[in-house]
C-alpha atoms as a PDB file:
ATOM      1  CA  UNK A   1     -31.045 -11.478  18.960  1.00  0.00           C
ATOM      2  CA  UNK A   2     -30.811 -15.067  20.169  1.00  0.00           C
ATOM      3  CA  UNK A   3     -33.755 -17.108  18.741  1.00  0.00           C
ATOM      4  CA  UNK A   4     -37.144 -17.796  20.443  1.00  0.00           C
ATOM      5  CA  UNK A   5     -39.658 -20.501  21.162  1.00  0.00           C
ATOM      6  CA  UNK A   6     -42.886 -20.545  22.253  1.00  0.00           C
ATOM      7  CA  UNK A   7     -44.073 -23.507  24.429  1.00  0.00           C
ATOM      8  CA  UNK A   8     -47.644 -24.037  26.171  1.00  0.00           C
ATOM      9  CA  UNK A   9     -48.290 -22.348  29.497  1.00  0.00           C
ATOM     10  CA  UNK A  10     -48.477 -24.512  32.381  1.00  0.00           C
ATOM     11  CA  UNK A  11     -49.781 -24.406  35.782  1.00  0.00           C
ATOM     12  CA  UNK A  12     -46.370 -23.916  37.258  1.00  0.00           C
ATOM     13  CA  UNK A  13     -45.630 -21.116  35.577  1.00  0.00           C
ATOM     14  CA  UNK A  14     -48.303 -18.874  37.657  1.00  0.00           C
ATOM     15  CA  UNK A  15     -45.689 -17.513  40.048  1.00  0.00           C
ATOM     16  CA  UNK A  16     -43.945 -16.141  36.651  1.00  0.00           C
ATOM     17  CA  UNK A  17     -47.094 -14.929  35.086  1.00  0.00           C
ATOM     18  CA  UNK A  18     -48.429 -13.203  38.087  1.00  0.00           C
ATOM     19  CA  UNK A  19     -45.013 -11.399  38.877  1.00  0.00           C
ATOM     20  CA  UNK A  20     -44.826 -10.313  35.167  1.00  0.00           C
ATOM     21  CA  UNK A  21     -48.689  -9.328  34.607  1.00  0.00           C
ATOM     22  CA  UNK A  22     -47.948  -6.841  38.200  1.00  0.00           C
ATOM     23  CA  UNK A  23     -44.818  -5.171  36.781  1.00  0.00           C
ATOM     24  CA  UNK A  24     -45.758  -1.592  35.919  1.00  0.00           C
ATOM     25  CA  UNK A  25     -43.895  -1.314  32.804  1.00  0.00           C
ATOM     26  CA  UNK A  26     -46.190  -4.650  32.031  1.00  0.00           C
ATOM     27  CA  UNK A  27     -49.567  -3.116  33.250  1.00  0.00           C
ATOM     28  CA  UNK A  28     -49.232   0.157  31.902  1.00  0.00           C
ATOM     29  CA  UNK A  29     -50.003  -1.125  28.411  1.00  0.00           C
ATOM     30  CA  UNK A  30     -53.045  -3.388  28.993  1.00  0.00           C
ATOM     31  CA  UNK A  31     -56.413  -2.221  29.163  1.00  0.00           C
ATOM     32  CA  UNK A  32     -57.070  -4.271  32.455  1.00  0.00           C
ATOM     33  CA  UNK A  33     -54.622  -2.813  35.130  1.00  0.00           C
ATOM     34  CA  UNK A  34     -55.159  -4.411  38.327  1.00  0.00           C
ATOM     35  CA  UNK A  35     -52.699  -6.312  40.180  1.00  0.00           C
ATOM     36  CA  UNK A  36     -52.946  -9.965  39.690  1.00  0.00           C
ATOM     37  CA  UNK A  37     -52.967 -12.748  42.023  1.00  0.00           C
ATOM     38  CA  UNK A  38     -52.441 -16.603  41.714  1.00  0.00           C
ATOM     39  CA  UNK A  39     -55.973 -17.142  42.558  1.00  0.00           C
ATOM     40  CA  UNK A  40     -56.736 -15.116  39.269  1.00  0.00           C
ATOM     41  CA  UNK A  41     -54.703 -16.701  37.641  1.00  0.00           C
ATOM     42  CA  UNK A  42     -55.351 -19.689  38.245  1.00  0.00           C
ATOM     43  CA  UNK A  43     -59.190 -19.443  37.617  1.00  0.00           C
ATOM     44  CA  UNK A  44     -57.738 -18.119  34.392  1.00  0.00           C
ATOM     45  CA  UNK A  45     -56.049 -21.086  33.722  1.00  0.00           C
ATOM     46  CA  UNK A  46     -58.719 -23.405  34.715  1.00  0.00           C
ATOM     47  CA  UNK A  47     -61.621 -21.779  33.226  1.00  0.00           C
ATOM     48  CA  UNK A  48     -60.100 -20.359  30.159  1.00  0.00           C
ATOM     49  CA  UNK A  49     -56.853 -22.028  29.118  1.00  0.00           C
ATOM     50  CA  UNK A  50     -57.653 -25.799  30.345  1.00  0.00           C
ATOM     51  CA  UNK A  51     -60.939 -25.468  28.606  1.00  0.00           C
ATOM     52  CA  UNK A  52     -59.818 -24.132  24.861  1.00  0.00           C
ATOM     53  CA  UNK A  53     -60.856 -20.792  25.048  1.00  0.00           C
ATOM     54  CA  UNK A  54     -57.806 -19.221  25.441  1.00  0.00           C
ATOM     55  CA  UNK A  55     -54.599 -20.740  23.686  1.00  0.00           C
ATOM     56  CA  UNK A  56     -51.487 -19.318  26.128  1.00  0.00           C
ATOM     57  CA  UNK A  57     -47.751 -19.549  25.624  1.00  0.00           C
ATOM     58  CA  UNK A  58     -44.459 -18.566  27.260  1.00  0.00           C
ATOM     59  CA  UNK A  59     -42.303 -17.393  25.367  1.00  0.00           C
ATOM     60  CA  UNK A  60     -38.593 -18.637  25.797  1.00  0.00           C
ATOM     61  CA  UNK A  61     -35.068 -17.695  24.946  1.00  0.00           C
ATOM     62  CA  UNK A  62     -33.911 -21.258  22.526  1.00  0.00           C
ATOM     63  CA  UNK A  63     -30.041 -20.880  23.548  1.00  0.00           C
ATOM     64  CA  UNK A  64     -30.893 -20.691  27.524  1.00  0.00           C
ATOM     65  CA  UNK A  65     -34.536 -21.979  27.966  1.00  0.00           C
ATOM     66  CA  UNK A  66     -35.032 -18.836  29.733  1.00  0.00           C
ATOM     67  CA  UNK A  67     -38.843 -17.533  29.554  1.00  0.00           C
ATOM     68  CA  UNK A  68     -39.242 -13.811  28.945  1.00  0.00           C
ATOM     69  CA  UNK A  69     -42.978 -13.782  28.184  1.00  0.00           C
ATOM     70  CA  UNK A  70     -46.305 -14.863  27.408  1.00  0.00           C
ATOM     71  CA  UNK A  71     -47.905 -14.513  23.828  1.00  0.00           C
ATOM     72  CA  UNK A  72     -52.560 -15.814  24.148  1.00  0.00           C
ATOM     73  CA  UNK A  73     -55.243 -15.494  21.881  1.00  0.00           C
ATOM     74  CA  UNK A  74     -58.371 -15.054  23.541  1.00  0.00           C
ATOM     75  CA  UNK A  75     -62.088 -14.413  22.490  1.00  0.00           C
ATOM     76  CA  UNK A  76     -61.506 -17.487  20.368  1.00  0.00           C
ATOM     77  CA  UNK A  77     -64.683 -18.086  17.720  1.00  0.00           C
ATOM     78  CA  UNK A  78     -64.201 -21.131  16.354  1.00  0.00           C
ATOM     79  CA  UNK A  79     -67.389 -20.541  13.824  1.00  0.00           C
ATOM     80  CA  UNK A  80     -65.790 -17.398  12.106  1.00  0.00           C
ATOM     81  CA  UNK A  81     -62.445 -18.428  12.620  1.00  0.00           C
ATOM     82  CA  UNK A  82     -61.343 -15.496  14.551  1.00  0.00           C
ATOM     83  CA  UNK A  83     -59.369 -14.622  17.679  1.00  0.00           C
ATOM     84  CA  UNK A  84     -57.702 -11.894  19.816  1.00  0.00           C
ATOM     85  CA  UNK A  85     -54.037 -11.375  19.900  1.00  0.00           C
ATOM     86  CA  UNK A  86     -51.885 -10.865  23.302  1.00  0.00           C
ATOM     87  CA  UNK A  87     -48.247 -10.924  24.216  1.00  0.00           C
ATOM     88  CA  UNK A  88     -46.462  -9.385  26.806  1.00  0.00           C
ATOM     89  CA  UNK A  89     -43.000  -8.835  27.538  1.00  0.00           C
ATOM     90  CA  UNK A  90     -42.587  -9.340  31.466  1.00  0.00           C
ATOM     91  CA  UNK A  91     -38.318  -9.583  31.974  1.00  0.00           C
ATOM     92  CA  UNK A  92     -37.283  -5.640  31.719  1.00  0.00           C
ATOM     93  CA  UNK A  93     -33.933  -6.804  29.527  1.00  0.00           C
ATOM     94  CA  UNK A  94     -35.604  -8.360  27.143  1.00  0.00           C
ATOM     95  CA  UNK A  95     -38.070  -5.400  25.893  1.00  0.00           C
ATOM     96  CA  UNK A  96     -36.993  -4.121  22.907  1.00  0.00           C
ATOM     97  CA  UNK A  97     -34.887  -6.566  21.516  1.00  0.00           C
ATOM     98  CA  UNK A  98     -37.328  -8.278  19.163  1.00  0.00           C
ATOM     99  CA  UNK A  99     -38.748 -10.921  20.888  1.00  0.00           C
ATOM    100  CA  UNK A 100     -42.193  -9.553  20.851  1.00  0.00           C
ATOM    101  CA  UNK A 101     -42.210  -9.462  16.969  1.00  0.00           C
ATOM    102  CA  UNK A 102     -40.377 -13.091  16.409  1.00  0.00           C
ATOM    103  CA  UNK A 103     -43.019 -14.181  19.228  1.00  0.00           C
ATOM    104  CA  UNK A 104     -45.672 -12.336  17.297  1.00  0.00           C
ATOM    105  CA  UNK A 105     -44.763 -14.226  13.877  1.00  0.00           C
ATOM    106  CA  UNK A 106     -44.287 -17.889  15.032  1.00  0.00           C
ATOM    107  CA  UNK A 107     -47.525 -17.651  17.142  1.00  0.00           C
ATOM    108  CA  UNK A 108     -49.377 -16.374  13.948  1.00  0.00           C
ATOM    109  CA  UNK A 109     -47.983 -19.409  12.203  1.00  0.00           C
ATOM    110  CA  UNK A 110     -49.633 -21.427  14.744  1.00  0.00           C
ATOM    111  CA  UNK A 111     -53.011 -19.634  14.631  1.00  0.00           C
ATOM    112  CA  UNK A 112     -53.462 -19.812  10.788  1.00  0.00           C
ATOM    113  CA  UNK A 113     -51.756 -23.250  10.588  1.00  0.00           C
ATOM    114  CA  UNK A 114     -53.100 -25.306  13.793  1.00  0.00           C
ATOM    115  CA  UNK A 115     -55.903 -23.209  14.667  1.00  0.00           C
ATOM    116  CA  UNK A 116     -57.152 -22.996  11.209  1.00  0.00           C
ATOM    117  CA  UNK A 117     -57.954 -19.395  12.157  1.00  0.00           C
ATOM    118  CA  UNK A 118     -59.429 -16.881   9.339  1.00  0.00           C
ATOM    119  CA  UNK A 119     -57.965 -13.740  11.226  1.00  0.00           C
ATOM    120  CA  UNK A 120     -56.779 -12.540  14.502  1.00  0.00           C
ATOM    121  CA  UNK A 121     -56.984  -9.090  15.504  1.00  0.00           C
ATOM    122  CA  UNK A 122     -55.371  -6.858  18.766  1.00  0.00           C
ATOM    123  CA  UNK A 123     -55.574  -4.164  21.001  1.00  0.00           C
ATOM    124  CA  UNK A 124     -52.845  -2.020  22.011  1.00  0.00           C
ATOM    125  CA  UNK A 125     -52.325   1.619  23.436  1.00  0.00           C
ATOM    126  CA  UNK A 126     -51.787   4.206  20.989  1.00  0.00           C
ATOM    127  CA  UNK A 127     -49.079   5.829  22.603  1.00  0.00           C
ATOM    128  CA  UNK A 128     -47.608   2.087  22.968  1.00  0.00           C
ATOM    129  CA  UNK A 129     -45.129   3.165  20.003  1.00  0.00           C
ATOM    130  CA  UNK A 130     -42.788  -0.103  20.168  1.00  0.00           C
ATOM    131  CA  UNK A 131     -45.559  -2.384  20.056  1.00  0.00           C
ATOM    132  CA  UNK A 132     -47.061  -1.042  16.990  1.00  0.00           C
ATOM    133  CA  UNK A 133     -43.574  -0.845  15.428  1.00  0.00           C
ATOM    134  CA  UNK A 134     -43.499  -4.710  16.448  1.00  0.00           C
ATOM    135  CA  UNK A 135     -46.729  -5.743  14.943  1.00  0.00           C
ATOM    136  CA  UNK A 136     -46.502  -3.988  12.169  1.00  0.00           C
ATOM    137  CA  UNK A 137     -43.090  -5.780  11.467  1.00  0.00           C
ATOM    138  CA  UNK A 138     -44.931  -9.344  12.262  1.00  0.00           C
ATOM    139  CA  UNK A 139     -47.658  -8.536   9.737  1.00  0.00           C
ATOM    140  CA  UNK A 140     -51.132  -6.658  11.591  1.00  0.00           C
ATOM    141  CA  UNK A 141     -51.970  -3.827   9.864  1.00  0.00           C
ATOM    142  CA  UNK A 142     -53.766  -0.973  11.451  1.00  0.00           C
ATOM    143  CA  UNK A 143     -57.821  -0.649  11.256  1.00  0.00           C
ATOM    144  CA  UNK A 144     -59.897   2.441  11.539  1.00  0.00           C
ATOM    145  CA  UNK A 145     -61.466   1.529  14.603  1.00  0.00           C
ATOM    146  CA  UNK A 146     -60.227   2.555  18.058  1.00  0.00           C
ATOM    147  CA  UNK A 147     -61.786   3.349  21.550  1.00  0.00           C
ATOM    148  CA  UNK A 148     -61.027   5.241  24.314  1.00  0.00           C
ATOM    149  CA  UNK A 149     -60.290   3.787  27.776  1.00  0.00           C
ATOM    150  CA  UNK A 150     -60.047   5.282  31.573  1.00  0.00           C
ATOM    151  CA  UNK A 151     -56.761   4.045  32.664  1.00  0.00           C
ATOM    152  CA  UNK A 152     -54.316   4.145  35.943  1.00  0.00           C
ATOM    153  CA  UNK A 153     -52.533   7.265  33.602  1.00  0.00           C
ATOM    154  CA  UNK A 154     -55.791   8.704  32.721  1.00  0.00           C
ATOM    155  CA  UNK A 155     -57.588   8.338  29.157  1.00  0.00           C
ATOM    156  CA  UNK A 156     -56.267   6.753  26.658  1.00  0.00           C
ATOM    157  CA  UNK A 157     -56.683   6.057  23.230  1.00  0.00           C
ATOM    158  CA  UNK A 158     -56.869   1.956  22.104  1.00  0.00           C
ATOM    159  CA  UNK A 159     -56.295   0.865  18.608  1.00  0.00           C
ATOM    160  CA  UNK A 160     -56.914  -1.907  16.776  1.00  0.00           C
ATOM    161  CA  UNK A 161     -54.560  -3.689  13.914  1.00  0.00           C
ATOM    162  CA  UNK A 162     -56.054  -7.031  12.230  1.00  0.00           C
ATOM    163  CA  UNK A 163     -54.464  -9.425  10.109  1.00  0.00           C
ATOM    164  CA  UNK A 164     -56.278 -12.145   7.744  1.00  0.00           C
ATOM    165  CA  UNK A 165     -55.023 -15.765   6.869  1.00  0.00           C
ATOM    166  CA  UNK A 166     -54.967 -14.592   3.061  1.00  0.00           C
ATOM    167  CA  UNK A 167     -52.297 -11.977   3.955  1.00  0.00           C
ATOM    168  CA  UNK A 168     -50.422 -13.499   5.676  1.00  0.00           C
ATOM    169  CA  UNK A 169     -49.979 -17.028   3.374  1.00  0.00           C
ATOM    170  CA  UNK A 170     -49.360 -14.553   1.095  1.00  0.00           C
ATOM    171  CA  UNK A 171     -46.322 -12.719   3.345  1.00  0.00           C
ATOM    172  CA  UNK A 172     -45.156 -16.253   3.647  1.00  0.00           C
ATOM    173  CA  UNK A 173     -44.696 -17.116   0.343  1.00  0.00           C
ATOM    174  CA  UNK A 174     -42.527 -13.061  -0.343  1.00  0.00           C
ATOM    175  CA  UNK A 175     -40.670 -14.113   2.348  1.00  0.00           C
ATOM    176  CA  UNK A 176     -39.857 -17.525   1.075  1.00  0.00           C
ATOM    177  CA  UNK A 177     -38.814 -16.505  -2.651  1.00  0.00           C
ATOM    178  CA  UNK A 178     -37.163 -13.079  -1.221  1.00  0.00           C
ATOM    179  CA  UNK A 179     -40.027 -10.604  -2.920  1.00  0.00           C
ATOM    180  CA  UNK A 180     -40.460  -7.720  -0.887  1.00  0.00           C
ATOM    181  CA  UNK A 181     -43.836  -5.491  -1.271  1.00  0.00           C
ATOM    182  CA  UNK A 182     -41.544  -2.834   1.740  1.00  0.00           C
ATOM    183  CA  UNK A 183     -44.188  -2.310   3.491  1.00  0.00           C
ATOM    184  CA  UNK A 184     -43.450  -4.675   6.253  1.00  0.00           C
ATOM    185  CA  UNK A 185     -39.697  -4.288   6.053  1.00  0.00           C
END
């Protein structure tokens, strides 16, 4: 797997964004299926991203700069110290190779490090199998909760993993002096 970054979304990259969010093997795992435009997204961008309530990234391929898709955390609360997680894979060849998880694990870094956040939490779709194999490998462990959701492919169950700044400082530090617990192996 060649090595990833993740660097801030911009305005340009709208035309990206947009073509990714309206790919179906893209929208048939989010909650919120309709196509995008760039006026959307950019109201997103201004209203949301500009203003601090939504922390956005592409992520990018570190050999060729090329981006392959977009990690957020939204529903920021600064006063608990929480957020929603998001990614999305939007280049077909690149799902499935581990991106999503290395994207998942340096934007974590960069939540409980930068953001100072206490925990971040997702959503996914149960029958979603490769995501939940990816966060799982990043760190989020699954919750009891879940909800049920009318979707383009009918209802569907949505579950929810979490992860805590405790755990994970304390994944960092296994994973620095080599100790495994093999649970997220």
């Amino acid at each position: 797997m060649e090595p990833i970054y993740l660097r801030p979304m911009r305005q340009e990259d709208t035309e990206r964004i947009v073509r990714w969010r309206n790919r179906d093997f893209v929208r048939r795992n989010f909650i919120y299926q309709e196509l995008f435009t760039e006026e959307g997204h950019l109201r997103w961008f201004h209203t949301q991203v500009q203003t601090g309530h939504v922390v956005q990234f592409i992520i990018c391929l570190a050999q060729s700069d090329r981006p392959v898709g977009s990690v957020y955390f939204r529903d920021i609360d600064r006063e608990t110290g929480t957020a929603e997680y998001g990614i999305f894979i939007g280049e077909e060849d690149a799902v499935g190779r581990g991106y999503g998880t290395a994207a998942a694990r340096q934007a974590l870094a960069y939540a409980f490090r930068q953001m100072e956040l206490n925990r971040v939490f997702l959503r996914y779709m149960e029958d979603n199998i490769g995501a939940r194999i990816s966060y799982e490998r990043a760190g989020f462990r699954m919750t009891d909760r879940m909800e049920t959701v009318d979707t383009l492919q009918g209802r569907r169950t949505v579950r929810f993993m979490e992860i805590g700044r405790e755990e994970w400082e304390r994944r960092q530090m296994e994973d620095r002096s080599g100790i495994s617990g093999g649970e997220h192996e």
